[in-house]
PDB file of N, CA and C in Angstrom:
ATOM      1  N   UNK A   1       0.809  -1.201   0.000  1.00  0.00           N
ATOM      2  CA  UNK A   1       0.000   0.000   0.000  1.00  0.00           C
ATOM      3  C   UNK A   1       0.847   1.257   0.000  1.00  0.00           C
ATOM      4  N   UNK A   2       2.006   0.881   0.419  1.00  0.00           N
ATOM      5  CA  UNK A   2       2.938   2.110   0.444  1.00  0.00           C
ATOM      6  C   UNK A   2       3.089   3.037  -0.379  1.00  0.00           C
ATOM      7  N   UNK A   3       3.283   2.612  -2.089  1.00  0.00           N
ATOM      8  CA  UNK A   3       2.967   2.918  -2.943  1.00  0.00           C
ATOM      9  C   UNK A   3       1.927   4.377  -3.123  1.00  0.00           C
ATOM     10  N   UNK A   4       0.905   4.030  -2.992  1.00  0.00           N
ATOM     11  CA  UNK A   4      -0.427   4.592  -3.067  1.00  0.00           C
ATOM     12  C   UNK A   4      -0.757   5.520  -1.956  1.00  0.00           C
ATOM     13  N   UNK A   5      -0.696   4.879  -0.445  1.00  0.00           N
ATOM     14  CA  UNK A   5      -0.959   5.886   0.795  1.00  0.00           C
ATOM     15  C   UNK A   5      -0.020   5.871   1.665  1.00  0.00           C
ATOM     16  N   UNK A   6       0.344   6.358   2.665  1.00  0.00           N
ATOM     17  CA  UNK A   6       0.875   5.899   3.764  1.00  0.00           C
ATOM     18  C   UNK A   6       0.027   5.066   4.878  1.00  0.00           C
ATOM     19  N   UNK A   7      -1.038   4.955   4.843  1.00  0.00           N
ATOM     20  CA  UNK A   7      -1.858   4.092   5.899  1.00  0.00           C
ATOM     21  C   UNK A   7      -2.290   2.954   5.273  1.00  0.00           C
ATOM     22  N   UNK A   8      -2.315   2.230   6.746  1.00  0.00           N
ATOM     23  CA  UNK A   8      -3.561   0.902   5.398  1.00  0.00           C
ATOM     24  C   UNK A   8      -4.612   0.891   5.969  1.00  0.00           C
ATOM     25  N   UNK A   9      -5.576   0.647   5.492  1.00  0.00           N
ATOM     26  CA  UNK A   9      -7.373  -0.165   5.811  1.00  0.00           C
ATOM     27  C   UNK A   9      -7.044  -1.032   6.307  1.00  0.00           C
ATOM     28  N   UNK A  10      -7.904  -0.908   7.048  1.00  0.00           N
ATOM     29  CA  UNK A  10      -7.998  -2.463   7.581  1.00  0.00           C
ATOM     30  C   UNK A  10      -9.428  -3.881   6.472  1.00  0.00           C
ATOM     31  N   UNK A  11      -8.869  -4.805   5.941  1.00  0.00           N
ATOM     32  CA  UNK A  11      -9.720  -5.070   4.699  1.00  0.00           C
ATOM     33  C   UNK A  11      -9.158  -6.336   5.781  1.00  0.00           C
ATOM     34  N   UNK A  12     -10.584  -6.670   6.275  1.00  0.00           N
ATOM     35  CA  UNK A  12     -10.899  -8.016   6.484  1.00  0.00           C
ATOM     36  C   UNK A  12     -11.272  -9.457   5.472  1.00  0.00           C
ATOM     37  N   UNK A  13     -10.285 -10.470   5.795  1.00  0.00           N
ATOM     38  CA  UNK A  13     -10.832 -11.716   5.444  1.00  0.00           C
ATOM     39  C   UNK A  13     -12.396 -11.974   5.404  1.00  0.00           C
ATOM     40  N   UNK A  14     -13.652 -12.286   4.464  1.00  0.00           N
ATOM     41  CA  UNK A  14     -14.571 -13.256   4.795  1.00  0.00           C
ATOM     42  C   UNK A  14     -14.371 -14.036   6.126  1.00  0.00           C
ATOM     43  N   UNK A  15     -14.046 -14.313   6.176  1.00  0.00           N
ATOM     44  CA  UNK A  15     -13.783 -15.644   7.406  1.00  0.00           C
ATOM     45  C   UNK A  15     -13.933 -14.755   8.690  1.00  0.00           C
ATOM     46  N   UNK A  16     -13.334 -14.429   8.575  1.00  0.00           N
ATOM     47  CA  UNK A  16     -13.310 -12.432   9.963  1.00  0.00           C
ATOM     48  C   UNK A  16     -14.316 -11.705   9.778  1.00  0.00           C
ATOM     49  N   UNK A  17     -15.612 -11.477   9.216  1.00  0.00           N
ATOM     50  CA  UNK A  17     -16.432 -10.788   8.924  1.00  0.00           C
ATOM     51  C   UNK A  17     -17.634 -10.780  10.204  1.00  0.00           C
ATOM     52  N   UNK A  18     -17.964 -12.151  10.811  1.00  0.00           N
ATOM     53  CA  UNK A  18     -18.614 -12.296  12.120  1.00  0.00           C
ATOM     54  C   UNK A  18     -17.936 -12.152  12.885  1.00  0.00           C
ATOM     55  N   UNK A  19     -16.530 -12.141  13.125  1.00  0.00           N
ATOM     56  CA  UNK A  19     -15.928 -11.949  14.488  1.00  0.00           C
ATOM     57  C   UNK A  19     -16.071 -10.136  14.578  1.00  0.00           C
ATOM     58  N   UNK A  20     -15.678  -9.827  13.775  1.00  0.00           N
ATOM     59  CA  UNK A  20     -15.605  -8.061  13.899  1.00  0.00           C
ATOM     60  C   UNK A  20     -16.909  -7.924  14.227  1.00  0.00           C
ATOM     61  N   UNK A  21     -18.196  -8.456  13.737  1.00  0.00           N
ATOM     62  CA  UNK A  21     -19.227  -7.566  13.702  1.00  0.00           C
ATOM     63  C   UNK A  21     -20.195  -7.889  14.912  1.00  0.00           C
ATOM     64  N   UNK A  22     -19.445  -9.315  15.317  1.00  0.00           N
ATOM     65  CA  UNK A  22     -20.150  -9.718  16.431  1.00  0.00           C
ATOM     66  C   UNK A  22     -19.957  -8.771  17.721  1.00  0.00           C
ATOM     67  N   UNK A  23     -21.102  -8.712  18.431  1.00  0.00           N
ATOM     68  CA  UNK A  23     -21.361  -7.731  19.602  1.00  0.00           C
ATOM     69  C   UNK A  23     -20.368  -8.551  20.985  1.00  0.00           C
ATOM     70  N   UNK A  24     -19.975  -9.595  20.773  1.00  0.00           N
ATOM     71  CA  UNK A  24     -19.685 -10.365  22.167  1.00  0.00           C
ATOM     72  C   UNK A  24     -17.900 -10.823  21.732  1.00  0.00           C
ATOM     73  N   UNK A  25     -17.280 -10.459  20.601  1.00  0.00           N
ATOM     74  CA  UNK A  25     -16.261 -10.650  20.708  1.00  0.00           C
ATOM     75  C   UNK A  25     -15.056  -9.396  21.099  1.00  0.00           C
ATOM     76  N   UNK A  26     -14.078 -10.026  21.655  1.00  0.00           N
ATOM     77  CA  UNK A  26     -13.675  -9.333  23.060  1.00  0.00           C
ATOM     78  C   UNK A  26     -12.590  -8.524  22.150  1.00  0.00           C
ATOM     79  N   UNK A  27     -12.223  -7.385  22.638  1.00  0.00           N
ATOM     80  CA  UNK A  27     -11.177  -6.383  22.292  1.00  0.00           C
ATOM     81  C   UNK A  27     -10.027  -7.238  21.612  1.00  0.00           C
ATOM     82  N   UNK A  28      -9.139  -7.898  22.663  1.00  0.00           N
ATOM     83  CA  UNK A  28      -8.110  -8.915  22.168  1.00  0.00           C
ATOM     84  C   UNK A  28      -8.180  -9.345  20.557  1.00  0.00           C
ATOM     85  N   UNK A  29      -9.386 -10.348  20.715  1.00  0.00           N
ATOM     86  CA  UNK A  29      -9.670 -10.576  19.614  1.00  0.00           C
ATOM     87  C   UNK A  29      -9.734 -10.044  18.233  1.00  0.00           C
ATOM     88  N   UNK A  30     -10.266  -8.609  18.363  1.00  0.00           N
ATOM     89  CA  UNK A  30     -10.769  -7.975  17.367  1.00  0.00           C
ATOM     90  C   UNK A  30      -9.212  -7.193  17.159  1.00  0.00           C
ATOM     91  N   UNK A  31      -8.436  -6.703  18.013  1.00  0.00           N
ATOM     92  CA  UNK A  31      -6.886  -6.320  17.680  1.00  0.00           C
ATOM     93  C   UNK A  31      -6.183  -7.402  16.864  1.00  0.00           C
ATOM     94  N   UNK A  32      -6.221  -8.801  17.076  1.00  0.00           N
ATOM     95  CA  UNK A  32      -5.421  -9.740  16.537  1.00  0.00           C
ATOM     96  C   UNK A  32      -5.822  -9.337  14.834  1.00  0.00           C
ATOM     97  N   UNK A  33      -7.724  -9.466  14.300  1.00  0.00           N
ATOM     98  CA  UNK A  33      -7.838  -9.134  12.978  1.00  0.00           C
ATOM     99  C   UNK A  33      -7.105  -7.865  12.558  1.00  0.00           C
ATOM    100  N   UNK A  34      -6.581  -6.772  12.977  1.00  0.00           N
ATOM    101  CA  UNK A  34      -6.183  -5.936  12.132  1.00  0.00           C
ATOM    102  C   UNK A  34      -4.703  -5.782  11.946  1.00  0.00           C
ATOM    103  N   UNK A  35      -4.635  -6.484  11.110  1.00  0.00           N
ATOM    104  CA  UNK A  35      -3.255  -7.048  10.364  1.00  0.00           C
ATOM    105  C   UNK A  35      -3.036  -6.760   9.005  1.00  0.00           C
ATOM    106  N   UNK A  36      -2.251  -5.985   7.973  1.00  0.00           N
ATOM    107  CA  UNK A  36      -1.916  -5.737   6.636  1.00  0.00           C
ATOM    108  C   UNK A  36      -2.484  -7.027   5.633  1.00  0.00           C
ATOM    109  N   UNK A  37      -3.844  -6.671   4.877  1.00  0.00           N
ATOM    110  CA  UNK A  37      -3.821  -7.826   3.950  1.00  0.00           C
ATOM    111  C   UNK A  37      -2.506  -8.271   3.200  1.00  0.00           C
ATOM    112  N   UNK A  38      -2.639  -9.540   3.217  1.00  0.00           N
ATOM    113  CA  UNK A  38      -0.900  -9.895   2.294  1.00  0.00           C
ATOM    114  C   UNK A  38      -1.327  -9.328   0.926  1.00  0.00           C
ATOM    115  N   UNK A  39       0.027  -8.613   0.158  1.00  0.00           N
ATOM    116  CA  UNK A  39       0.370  -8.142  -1.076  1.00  0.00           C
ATOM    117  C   UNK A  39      -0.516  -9.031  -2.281  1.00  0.00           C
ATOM    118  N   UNK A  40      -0.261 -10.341  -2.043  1.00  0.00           N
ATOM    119  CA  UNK A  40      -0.869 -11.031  -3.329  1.00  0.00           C
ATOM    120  C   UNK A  40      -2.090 -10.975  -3.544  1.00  0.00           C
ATOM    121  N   UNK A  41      -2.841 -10.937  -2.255  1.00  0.00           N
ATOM    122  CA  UNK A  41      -4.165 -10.577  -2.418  1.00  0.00           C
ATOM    123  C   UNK A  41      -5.003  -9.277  -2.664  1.00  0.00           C
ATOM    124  N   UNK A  42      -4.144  -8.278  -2.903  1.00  0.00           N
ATOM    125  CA  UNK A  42      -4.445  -7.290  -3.554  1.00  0.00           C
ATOM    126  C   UNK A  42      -3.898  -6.979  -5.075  1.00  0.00           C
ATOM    127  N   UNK A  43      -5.404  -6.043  -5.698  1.00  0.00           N
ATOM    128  CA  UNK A  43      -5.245  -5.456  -6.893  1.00  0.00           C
ATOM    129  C   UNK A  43      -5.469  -4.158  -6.785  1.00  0.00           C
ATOM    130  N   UNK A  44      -4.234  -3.412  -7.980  1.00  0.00           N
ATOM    131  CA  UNK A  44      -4.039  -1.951  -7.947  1.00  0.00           C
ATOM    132  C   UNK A  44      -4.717  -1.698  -9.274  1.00  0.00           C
ATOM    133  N   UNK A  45      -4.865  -0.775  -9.488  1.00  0.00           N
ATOM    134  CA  UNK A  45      -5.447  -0.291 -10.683  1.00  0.00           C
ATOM    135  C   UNK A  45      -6.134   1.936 -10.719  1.00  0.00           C
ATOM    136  N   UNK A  46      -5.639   2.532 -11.554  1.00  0.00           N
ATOM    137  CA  UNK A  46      -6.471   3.894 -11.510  1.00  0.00           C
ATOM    138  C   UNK A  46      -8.217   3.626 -11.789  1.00  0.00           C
ATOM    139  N   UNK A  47      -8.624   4.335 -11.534  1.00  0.00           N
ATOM    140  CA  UNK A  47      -9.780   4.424 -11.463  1.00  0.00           C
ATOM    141  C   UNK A  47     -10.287   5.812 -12.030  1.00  0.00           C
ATOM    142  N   UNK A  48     -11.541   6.165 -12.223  1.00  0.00           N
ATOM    143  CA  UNK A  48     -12.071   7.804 -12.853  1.00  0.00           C
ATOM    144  C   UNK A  48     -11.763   8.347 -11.215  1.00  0.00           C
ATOM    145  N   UNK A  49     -11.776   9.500 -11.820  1.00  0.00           N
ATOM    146  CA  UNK A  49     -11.992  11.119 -10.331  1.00  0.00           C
ATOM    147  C   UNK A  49     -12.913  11.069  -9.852  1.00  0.00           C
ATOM    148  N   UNK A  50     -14.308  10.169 -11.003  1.00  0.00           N
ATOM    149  CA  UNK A  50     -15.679  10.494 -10.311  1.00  0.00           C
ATOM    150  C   UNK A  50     -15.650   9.436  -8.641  1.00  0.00           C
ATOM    151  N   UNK A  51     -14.578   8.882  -8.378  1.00  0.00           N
ATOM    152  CA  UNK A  51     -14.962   7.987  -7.153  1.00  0.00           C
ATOM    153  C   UNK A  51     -14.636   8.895  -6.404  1.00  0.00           C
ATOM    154  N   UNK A  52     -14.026  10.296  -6.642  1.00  0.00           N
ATOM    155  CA  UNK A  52     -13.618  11.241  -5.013  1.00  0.00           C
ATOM    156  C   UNK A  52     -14.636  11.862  -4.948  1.00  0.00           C
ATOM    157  N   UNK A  53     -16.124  12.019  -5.845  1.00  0.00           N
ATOM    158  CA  UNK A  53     -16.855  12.823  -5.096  1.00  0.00           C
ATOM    159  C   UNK A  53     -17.828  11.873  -5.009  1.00  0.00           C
ATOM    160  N   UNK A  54     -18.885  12.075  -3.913  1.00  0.00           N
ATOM    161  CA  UNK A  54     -19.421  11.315  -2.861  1.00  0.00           C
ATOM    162  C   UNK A  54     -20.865  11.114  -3.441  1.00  0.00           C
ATOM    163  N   UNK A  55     -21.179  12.171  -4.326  1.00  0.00           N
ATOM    164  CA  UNK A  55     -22.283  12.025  -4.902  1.00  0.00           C
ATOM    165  C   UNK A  55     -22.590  11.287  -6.985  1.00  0.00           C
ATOM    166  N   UNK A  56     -21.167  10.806  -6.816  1.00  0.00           N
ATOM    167  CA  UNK A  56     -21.077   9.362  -7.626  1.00  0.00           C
ATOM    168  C   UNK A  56     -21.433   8.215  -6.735  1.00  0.00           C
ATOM    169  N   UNK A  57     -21.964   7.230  -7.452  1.00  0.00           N
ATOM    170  CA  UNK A  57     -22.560   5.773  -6.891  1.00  0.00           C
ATOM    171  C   UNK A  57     -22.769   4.731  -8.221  1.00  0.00           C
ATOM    172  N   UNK A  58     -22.166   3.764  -7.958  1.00  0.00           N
ATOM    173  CA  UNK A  58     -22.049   2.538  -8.840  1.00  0.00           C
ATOM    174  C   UNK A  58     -20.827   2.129  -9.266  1.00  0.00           C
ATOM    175  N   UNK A  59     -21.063   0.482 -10.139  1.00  0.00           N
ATOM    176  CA  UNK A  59     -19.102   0.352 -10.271  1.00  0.00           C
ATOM    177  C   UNK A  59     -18.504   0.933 -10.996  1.00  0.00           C
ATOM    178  N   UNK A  60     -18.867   1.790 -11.982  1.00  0.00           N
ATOM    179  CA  UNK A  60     -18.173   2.396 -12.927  1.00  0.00           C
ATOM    180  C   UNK A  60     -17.682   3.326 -12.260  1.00  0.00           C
ATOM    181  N   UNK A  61     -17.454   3.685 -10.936  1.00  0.00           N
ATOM    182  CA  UNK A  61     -16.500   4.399 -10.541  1.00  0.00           C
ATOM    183  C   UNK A  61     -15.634   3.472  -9.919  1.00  0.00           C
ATOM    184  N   UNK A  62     -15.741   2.491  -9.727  1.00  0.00           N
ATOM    185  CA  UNK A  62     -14.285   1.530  -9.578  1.00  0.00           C
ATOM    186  C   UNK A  62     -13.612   1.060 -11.090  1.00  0.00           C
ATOM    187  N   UNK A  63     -14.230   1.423 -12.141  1.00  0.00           N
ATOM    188  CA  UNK A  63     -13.689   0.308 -12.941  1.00  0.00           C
ATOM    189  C   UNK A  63     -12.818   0.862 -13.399  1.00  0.00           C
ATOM    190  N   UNK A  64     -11.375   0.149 -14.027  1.00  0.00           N
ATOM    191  CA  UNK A  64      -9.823   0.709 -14.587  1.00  0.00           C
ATOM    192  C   UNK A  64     -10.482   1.327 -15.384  1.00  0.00           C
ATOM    193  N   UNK A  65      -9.911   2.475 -15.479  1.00  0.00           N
ATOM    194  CA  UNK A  65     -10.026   3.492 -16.623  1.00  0.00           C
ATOM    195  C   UNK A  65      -8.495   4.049 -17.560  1.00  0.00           C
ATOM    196  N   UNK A  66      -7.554   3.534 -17.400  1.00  0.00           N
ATOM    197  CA  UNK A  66      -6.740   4.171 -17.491  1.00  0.00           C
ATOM    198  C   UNK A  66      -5.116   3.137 -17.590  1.00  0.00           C
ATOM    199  N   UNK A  67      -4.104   3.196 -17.956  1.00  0.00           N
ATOM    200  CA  UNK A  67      -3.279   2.826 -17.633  1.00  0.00           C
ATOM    201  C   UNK A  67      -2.454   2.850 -16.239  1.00  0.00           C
ATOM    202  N   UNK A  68      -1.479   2.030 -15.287  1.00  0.00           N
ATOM    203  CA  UNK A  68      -0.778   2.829 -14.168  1.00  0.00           C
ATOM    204  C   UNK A  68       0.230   3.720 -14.736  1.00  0.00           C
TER     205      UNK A  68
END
């Protein structure tokens, strides 16, 4: 992600999706999920400008538009 931002998201596994959202799992727990998705499992790509304003909606503001 370095690349792109200096911070990362936190982008949960499926598998991690009930533990985060569950009401009864304990702090500990929920610190262990926020860990750097591994590299391979991410895709980079530009995207249009229309995804920075807020009053765009749908995928064509995710979709590659562009070369990197």
């Amino acid at each position: 992600m370095r690349p792109v931002h200096d911070r990362m998201p936190v982008i949960l596994q499926p598998a991690d999706h009930a533990a985060w959202l569950g009401a009864q799992t304990k702090a500990e727990d929920l610190k262990a999920l926020l860990k750097p998705l591994p590299e391979d499992l991410m895709e980079r790509y530009r995207v249009s400008r229309s995804m920075s304003n807020t009053r765009n909606e749908g995928e064509e503001c995710m979709a590659p538009c562009c070369e990197d």
